[in-house]
PDB file of N, CA and C in Angstrom:
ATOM      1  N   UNK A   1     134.860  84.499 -13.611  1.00  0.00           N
ATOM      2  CA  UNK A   1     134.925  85.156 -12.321  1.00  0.00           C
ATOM      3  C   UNK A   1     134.436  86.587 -12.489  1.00  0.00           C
ATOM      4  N   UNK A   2     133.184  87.091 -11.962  1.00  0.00           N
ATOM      5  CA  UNK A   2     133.103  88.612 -11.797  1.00  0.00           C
ATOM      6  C   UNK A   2     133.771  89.201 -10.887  1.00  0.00           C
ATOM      7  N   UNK A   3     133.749  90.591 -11.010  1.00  0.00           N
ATOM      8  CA  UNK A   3     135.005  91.582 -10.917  1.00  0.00           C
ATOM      9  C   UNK A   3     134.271  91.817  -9.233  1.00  0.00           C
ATOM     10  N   UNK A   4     133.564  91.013  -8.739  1.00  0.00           N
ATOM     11  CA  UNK A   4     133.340  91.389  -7.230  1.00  0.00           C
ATOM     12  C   UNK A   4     134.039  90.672  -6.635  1.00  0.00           C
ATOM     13  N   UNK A   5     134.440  89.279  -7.124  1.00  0.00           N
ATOM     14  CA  UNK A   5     134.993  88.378  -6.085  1.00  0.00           C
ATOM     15  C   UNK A   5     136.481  88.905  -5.757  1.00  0.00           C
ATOM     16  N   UNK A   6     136.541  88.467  -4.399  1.00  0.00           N
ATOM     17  CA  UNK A   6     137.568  88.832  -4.227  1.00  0.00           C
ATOM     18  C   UNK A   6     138.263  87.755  -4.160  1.00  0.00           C
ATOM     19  N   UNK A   7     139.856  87.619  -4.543  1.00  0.00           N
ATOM     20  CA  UNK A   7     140.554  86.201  -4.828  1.00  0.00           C
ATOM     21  C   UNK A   7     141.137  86.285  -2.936  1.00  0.00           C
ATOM     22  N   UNK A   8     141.771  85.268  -2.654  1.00  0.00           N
ATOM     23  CA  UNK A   8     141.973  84.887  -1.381  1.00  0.00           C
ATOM     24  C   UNK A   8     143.708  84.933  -1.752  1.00  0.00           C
ATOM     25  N   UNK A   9     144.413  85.403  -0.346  1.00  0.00           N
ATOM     26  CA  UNK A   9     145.557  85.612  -0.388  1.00  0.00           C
ATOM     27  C   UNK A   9     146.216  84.160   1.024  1.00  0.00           C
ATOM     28  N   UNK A  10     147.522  83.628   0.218  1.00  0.00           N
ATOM     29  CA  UNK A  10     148.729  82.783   0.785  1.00  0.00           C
ATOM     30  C   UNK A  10     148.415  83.602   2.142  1.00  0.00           C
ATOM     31  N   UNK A  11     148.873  84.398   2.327  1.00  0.00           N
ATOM     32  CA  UNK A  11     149.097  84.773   4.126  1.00  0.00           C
ATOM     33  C   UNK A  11     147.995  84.979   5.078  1.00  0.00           C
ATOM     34  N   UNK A  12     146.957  84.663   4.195  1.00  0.00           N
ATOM     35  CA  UNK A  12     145.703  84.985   5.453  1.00  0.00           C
ATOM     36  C   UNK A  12     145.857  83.516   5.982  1.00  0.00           C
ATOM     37  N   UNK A  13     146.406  82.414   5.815  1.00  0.00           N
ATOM     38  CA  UNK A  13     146.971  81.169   6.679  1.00  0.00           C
ATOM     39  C   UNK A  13     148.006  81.235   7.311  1.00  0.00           C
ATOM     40  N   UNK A  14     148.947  82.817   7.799  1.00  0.00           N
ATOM     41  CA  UNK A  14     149.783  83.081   8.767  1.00  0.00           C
ATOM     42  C   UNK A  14     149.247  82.779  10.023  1.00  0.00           C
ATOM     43  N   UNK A  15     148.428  82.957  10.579  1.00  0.00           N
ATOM     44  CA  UNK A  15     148.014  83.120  12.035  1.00  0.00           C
ATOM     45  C   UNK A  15     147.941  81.173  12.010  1.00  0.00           C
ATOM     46  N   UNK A  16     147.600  80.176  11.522  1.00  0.00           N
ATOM     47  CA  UNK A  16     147.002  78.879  11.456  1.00  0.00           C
ATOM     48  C   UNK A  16     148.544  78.431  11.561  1.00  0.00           C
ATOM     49  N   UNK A  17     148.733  78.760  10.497  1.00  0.00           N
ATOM     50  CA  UNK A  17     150.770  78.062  10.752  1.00  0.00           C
ATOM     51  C   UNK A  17     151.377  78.355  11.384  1.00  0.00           C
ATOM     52  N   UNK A  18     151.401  79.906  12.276  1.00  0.00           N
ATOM     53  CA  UNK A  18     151.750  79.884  13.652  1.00  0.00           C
ATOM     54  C   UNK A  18     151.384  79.234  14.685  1.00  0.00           C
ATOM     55  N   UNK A  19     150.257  78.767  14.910  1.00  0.00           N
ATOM     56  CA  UNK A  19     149.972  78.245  15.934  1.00  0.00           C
ATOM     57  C   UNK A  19     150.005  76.805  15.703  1.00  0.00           C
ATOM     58  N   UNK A  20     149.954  76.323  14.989  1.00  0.00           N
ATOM     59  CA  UNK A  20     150.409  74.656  14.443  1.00  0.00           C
ATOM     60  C   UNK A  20     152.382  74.829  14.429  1.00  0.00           C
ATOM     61  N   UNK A  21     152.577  75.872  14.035  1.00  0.00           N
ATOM     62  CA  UNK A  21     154.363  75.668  14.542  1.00  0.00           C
ATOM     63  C   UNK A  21     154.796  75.600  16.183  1.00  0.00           C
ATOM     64  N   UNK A  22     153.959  76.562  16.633  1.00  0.00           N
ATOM     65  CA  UNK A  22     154.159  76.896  18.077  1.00  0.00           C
ATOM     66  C   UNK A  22     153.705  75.843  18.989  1.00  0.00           C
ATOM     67  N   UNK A  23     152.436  75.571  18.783  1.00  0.00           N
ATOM     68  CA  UNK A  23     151.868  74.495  19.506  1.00  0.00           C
ATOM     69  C   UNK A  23     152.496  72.609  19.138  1.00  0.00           C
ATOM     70  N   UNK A  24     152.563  72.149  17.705  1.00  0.00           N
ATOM     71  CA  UNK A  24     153.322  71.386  17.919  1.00  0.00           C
ATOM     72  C   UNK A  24     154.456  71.084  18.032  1.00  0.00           C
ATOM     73  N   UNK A  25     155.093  72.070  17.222  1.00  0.00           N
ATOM     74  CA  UNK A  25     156.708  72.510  17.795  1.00  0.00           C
ATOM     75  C   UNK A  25     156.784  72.409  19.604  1.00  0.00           C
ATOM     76  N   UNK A  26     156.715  72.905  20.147  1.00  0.00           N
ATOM     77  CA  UNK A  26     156.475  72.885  21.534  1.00  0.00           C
ATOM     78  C   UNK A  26     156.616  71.115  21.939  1.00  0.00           C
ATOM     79  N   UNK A  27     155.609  70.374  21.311  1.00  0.00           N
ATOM     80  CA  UNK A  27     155.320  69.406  21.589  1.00  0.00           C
ATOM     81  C   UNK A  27     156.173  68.416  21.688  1.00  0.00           C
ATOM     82  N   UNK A  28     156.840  68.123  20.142  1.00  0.00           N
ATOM     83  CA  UNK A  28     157.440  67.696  19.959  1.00  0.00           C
ATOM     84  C   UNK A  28     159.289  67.808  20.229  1.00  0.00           C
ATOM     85  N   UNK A  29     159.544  68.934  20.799  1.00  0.00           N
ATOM     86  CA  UNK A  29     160.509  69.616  21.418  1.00  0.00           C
ATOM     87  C   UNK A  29     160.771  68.999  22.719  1.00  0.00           C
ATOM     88  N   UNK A  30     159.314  69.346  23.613  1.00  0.00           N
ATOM     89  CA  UNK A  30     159.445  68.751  24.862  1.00  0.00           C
ATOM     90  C   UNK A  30     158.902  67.143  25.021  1.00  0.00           C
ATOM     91  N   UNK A  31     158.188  66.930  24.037  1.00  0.00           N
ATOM     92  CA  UNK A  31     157.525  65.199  23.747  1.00  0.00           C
ATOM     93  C   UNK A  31     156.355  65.242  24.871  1.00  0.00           C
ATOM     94  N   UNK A  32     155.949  66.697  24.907  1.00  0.00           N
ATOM     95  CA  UNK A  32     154.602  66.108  25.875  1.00  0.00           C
ATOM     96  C   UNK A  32     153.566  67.603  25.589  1.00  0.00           C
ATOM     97  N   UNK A  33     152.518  66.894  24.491  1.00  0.00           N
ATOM     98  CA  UNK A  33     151.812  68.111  23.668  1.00  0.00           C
ATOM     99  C   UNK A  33     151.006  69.174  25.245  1.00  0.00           C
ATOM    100  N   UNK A  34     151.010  68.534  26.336  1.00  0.00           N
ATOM    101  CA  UNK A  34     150.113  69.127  27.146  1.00  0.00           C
ATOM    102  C   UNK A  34     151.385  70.696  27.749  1.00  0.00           C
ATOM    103  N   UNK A  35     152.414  70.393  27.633  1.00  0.00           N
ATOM    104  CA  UNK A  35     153.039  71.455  28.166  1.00  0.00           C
ATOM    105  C   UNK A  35     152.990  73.265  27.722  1.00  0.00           C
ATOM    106  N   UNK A  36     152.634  72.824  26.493  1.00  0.00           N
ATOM    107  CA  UNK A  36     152.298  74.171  25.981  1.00  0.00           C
ATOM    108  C   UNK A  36     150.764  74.099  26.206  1.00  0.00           C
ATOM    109  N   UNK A  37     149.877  75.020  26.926  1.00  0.00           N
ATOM    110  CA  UNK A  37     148.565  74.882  26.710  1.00  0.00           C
ATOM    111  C   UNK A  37     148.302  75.902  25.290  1.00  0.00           C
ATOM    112  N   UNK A  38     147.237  75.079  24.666  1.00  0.00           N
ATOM    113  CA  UNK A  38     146.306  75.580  23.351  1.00  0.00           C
ATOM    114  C   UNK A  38     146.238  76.881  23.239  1.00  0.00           C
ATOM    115  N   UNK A  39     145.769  77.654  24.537  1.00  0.00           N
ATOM    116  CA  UNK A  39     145.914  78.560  24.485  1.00  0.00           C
ATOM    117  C   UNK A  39     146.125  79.650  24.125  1.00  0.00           C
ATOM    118  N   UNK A  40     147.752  79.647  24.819  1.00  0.00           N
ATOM    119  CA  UNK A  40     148.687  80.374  24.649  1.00  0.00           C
ATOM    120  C   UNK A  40     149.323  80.612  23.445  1.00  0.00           C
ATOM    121  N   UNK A  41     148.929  79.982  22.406  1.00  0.00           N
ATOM    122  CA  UNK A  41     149.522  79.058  21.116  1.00  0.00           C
ATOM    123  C   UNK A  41     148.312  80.112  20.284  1.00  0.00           C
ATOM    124  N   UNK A  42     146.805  79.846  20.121  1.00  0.00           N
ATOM    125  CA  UNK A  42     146.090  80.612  19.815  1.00  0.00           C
ATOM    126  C   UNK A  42     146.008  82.164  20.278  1.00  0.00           C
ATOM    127  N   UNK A  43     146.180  82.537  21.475  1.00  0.00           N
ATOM    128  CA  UNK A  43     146.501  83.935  21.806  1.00  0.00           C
ATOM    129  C   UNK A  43     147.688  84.743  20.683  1.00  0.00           C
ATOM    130  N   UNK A  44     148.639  83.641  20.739  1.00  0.00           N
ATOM    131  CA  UNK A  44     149.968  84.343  19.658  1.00  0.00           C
ATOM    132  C   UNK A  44     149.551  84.258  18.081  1.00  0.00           C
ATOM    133  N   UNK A  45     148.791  83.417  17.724  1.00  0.00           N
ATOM    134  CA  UNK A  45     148.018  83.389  16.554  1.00  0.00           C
ATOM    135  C   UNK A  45     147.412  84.650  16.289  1.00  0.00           C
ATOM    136  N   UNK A  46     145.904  84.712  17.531  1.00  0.00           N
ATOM    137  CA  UNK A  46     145.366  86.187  17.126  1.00  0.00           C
ATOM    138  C   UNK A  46     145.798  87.241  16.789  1.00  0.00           C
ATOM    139  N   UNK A  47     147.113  87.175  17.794  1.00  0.00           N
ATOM    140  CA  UNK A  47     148.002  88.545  17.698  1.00  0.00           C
ATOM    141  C   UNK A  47     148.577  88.656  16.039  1.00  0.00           C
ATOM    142  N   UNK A  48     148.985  87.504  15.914  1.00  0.00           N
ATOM    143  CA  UNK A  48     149.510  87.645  13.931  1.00  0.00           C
ATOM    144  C   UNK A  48     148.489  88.267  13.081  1.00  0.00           C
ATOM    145  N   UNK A  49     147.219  87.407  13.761  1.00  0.00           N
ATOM    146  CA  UNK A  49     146.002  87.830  12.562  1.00  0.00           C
ATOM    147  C   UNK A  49     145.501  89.379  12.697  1.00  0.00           C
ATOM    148  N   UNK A  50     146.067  89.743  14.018  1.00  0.00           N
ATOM    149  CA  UNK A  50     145.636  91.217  14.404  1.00  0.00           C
ATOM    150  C   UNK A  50     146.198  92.226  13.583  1.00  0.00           C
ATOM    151  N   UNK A  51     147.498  92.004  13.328  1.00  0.00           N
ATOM    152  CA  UNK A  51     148.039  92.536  12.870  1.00  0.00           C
ATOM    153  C   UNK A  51     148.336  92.499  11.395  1.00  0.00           C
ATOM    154  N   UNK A  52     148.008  91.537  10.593  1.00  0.00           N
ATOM    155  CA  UNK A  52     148.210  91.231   9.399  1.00  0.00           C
ATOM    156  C   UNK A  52     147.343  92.200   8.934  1.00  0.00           C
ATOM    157  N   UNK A  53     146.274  92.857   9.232  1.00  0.00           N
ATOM    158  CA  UNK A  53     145.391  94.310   8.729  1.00  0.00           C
ATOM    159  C   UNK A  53     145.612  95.723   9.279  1.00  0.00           C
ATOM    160  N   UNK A  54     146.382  96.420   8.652  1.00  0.00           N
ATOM    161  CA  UNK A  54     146.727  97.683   9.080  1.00  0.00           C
ATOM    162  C   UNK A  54     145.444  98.483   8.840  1.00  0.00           C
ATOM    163  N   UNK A  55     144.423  98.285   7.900  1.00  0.00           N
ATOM    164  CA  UNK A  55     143.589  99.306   7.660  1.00  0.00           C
ATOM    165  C   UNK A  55     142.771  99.708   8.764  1.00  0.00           C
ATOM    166  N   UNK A  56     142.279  98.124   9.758  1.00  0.00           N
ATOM    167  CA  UNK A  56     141.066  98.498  10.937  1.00  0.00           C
ATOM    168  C   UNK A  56     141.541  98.964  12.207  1.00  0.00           C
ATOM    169  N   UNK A  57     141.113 100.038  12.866  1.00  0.00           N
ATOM    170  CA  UNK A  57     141.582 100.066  14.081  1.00  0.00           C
ATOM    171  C   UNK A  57     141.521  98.714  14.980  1.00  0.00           C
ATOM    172  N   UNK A  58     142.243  98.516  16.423  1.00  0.00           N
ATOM    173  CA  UNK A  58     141.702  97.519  17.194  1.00  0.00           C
ATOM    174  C   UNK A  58     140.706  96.838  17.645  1.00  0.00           C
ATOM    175  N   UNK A  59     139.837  98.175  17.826  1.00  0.00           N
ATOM    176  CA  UNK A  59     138.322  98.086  18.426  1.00  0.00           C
ATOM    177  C   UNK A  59     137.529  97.024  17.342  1.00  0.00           C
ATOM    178  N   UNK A  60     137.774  97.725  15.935  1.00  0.00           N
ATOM    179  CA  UNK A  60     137.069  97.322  14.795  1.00  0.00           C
ATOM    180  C   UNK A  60     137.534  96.018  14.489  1.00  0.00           C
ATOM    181  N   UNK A  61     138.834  95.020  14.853  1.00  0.00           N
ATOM    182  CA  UNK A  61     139.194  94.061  15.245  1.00  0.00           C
ATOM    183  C   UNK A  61     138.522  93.033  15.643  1.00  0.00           C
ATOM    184  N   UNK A  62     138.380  93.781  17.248  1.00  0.00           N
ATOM    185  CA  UNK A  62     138.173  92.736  18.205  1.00  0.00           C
ATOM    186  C   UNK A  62     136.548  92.536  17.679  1.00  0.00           C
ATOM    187  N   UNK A  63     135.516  93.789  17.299  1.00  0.00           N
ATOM    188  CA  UNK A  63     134.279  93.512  16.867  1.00  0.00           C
ATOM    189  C   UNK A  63     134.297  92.522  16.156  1.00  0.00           C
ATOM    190  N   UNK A  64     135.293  92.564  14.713  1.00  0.00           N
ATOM    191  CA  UNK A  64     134.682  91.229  13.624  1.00  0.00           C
ATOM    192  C   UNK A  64     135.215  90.306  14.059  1.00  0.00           C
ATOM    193  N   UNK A  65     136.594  89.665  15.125  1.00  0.00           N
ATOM    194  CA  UNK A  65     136.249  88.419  15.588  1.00  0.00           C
ATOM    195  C   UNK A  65     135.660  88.083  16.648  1.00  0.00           C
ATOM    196  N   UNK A  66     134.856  88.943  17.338  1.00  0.00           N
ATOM    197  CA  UNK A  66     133.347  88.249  18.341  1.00  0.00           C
ATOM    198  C   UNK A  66     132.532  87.875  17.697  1.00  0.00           C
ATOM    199  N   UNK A  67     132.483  88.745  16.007  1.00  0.00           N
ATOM    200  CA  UNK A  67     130.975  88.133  15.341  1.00  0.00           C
ATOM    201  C   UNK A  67     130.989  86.725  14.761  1.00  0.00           C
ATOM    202  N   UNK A  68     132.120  86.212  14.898  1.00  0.00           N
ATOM    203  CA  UNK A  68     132.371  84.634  14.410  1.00  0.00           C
ATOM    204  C   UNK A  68     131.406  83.806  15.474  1.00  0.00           C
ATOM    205  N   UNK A  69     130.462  84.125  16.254  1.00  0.00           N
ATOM    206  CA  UNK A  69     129.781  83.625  17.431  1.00  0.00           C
ATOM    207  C   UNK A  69     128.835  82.887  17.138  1.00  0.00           C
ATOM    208  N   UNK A  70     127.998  83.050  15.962  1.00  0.00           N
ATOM    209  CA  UNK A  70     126.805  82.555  15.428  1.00  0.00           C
ATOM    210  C   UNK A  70     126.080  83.450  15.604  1.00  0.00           C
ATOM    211  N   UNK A  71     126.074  84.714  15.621  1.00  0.00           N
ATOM    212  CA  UNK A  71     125.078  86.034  15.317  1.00  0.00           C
ATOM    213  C   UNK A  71     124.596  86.658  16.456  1.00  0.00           C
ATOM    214  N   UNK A  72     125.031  85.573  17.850  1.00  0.00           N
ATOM    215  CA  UNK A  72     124.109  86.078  19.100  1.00  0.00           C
ATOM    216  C   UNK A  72     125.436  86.522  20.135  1.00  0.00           C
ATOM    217  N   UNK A  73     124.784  87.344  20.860  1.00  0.00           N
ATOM    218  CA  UNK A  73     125.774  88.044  22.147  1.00  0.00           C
ATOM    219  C   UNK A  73     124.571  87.395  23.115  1.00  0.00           C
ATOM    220  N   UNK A  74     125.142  87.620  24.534  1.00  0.00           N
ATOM    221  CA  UNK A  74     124.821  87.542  25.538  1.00  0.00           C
ATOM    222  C   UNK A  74     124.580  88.845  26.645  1.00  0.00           C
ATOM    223  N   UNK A  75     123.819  88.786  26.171  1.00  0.00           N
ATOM    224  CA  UNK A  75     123.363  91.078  27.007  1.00  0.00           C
ATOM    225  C   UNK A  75     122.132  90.977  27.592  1.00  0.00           C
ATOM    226  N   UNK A  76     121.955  92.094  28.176  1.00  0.00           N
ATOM    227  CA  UNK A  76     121.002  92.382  29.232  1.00  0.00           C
ATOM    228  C   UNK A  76     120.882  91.674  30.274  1.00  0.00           C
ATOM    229  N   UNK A  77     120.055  90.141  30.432  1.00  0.00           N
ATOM    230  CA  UNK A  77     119.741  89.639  31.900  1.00  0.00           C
ATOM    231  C   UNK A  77     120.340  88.185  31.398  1.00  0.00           C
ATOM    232  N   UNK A  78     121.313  88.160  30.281  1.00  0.00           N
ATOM    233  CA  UNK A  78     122.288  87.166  29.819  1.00  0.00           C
ATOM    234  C   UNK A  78     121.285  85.879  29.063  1.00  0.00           C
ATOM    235  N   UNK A  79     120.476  86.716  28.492  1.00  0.00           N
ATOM    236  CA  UNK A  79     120.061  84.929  27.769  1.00  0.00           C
ATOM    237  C   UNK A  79     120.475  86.267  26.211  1.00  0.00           C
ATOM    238  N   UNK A  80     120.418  84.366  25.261  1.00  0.00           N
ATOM    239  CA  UNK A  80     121.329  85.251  23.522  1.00  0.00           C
ATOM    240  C   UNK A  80     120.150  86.038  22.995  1.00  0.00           C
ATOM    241  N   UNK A  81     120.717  86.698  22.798  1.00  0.00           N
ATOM    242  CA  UNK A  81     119.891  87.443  21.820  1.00  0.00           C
ATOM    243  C   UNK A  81     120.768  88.172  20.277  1.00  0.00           C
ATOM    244  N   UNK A  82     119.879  88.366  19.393  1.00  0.00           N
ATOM    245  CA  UNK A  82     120.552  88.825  18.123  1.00  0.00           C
ATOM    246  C   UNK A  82     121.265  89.919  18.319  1.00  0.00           C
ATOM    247  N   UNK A  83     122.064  90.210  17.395  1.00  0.00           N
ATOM    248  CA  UNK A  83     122.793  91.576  17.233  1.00  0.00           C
ATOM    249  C   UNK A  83     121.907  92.360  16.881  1.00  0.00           C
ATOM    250  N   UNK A  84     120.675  92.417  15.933  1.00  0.00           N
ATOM    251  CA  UNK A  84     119.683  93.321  15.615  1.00  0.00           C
ATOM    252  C   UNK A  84     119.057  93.768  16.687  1.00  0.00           C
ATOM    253  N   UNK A  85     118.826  93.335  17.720  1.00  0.00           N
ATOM    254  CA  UNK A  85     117.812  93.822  18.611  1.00  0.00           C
ATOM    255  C   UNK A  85     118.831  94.120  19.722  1.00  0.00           C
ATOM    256  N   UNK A  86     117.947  95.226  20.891  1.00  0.00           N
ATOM    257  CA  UNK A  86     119.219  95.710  21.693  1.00  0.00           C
ATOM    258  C   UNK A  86     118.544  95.189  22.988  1.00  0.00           C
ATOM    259  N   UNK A  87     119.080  95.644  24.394  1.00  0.00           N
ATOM    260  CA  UNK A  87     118.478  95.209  25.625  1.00  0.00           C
ATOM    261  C   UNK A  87     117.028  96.243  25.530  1.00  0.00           C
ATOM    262  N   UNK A  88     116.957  97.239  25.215  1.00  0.00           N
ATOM    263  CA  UNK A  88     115.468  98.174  25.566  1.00  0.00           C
ATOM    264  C   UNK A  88     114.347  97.526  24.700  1.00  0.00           C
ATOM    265  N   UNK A  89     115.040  96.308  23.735  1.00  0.00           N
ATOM    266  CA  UNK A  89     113.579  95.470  23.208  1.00  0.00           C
ATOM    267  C   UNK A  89     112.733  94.482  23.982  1.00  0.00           C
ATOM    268  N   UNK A  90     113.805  94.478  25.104  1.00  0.00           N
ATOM    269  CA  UNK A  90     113.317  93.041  26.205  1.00  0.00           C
ATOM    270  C   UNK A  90     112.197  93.742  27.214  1.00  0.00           C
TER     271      UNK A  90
END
């Protein structure tokens, strides 16, 4: 192993086991998986994963999980375009 890799940590699967507790917990509580919507279940997830990093501000947050998108936003006159290029290239 070189000294770049970084090893992977037990709790970065906090946010996944919350929402697999919450959401089927729920389910199986009330016996009808539709009562909790997905959602709401993933919303309380993000919030764990939000917080499990004290170093980034929010902003810097919410940026690296939009970039999970496949590289493209939707800007200017709404067709995708890359993150490299801005609307004044169109």
């Amino acid at each position: 192993m070189s000294q770049n890799e970084k090893k992977g940590r037990a709790s970065a699967l906090l946010p996944i086991i919350v929402f697999l507790l919450i959401f089927l917990g729920s389910g199986f509580i009330t016996g009808d998986f539709y009562s909790m919507p997905a959602i709401v279940a993933f919303l309380i997830a993000l919030v764990v994963a939000f917080a499990q990093n004290r170093e980034l501000k929010f902003a810097e947050k919410i940026r690296l999980a939009a970039a999970g998108d496949g590289g493209y936003w939707y800007g200017c006159q709404g067709s995708p375009i890359r993150r490299s290029r801005s609307c004044s290239d169109w």
